[in-house]
C-alpha atoms as a PDB file:
ATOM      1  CA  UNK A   1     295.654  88.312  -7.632  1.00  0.00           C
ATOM      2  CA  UNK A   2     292.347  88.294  -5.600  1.00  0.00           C
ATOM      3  CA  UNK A   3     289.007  87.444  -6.882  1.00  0.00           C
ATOM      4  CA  UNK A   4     286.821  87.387  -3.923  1.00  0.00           C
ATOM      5  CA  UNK A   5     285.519  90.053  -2.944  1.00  0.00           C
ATOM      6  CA  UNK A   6     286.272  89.806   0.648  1.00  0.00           C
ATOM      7  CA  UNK A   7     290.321  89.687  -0.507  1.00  0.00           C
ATOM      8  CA  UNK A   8     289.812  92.681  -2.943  1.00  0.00           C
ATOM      9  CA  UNK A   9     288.522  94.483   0.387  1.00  0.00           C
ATOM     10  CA  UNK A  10     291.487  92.909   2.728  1.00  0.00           C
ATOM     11  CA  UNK A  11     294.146  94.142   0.193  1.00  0.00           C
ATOM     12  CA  UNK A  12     292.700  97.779  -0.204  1.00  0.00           C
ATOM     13  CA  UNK A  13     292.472  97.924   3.526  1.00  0.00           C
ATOM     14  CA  UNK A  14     296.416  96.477   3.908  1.00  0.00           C
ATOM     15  CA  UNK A  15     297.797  98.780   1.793  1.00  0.00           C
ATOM     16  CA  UNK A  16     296.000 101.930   3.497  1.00  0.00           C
ATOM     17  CA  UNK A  17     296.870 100.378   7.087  1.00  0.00           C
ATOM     18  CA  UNK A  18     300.367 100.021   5.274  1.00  0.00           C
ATOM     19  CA  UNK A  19     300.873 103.804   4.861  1.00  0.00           C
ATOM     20  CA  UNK A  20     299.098 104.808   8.185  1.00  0.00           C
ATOM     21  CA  UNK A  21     301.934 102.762  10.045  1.00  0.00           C
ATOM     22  CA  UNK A  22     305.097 103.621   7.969  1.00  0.00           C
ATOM     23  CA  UNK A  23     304.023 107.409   9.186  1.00  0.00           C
ATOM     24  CA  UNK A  24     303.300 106.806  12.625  1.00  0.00           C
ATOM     25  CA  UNK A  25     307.178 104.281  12.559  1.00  0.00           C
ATOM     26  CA  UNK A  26     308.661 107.296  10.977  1.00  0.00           C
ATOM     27  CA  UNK A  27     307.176 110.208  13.644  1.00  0.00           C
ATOM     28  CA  UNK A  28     308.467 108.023  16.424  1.00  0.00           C
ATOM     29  CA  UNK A  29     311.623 107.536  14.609  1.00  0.00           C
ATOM     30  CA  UNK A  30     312.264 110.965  14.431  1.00  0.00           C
ATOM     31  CA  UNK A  31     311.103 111.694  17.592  1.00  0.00           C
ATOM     32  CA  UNK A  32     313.725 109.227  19.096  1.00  0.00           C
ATOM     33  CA  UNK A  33     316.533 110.935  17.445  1.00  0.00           C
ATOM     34  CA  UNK A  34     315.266 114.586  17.995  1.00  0.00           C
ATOM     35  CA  UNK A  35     315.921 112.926  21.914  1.00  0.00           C
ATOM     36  CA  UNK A  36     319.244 111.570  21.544  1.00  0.00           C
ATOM     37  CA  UNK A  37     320.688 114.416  19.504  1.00  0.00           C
ATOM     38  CA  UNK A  38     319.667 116.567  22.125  1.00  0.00           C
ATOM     39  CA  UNK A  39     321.588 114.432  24.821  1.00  0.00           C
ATOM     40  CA  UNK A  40     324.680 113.941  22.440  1.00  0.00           C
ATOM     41  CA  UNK A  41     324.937 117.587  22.744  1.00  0.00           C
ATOM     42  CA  UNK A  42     324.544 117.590  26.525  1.00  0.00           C
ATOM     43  CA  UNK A  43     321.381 120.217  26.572  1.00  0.00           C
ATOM     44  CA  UNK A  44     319.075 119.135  29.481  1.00  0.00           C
ATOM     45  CA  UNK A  45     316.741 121.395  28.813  1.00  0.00           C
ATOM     46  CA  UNK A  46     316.120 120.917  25.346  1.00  0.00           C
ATOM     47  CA  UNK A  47     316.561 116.817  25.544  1.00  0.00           C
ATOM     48  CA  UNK A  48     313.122 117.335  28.182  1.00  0.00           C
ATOM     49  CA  UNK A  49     311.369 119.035  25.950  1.00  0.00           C
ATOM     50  CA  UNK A  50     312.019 116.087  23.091  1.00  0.00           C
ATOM     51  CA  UNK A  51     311.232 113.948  25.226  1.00  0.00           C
ATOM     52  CA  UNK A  52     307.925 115.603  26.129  1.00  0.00           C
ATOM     53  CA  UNK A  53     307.054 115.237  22.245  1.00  0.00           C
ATOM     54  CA  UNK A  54     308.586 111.620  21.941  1.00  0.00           C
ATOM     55  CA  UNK A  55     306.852 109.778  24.790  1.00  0.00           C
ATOM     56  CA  UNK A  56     303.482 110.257  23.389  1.00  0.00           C
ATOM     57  CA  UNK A  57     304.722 109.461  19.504  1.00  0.00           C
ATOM     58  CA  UNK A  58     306.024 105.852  21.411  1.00  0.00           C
ATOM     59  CA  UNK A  59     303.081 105.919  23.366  1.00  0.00           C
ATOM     60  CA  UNK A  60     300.704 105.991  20.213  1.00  0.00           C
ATOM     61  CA  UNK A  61     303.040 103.753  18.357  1.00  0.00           C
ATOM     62  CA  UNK A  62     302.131 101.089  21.092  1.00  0.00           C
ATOM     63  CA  UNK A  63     298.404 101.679  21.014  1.00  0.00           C
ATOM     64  CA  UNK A  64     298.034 101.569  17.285  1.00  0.00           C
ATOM     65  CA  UNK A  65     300.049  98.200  16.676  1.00  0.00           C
ATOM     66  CA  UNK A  66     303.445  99.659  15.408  1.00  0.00           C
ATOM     67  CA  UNK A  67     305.509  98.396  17.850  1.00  0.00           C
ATOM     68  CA  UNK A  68     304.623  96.307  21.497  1.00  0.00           C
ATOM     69  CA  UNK A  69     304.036  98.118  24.652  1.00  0.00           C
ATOM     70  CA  UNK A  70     306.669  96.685  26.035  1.00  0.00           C
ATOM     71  CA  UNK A  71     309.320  98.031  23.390  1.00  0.00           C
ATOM     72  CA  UNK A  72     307.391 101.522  24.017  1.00  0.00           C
ATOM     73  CA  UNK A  73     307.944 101.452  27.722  1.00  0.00           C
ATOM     74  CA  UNK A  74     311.768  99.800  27.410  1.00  0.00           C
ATOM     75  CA  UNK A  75     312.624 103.506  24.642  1.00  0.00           C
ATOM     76  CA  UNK A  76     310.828 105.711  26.809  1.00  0.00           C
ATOM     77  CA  UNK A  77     312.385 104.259  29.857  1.00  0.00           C
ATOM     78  CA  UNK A  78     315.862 104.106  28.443  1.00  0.00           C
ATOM     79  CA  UNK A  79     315.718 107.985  27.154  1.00  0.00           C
ATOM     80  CA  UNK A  80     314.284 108.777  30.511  1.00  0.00           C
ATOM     81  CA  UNK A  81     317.144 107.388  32.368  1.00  0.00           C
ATOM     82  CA  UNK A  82     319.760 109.028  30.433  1.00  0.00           C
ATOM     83  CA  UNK A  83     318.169 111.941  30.295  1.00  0.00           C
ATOM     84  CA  UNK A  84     318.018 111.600  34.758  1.00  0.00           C
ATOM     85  CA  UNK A  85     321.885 111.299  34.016  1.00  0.00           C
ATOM     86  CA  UNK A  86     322.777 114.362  32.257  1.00  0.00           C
ATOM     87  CA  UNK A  87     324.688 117.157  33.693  1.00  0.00           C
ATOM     88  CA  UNK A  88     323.335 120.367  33.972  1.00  0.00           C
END
């Protein structure tokens, strides 16, 4: 267990960053799958508009530390491209 104070702080802070992130992995999670069950069931329209919602959930994923830019732009560029390759 801590005794400094400076740890005390660093653990109080952890555990609050902790449940910020777990929210913001689990939005962009959910986002992500809103996406692809829209393109499993072939609707165009509707897998847009998901994607309209997820791109900035992956976006501010990116910013805030939850996962690299890089992984952002890879998801958003991957749903984008099957998204380009739907009928209809």
């Amino acid at each position: 267990m801590a005794t400094h104070k400076s740890a005390e702080k660093r653990i109080r802070q952890t555990t609050r960053r902790t449940a910020v992130n777990r929210v913001r992995a689990s939005r962009m999670r959910g986002a992500v799958k809103e996406v692809e069950a829209a393109l499993a069931a072939g609707d165009k329209k509707a897998a847009r508009e998901a994607f309209a919602r997820a791109q900035p959930e992956l976006q501010r994923g990116a910013t805030c530390g939850v996962i690299t830019p890089h992984a952002a732009a890879r998801k958003i560029s991957r749903l984008s491209a099957r998204i380009k390759a739907l009928k209809g």
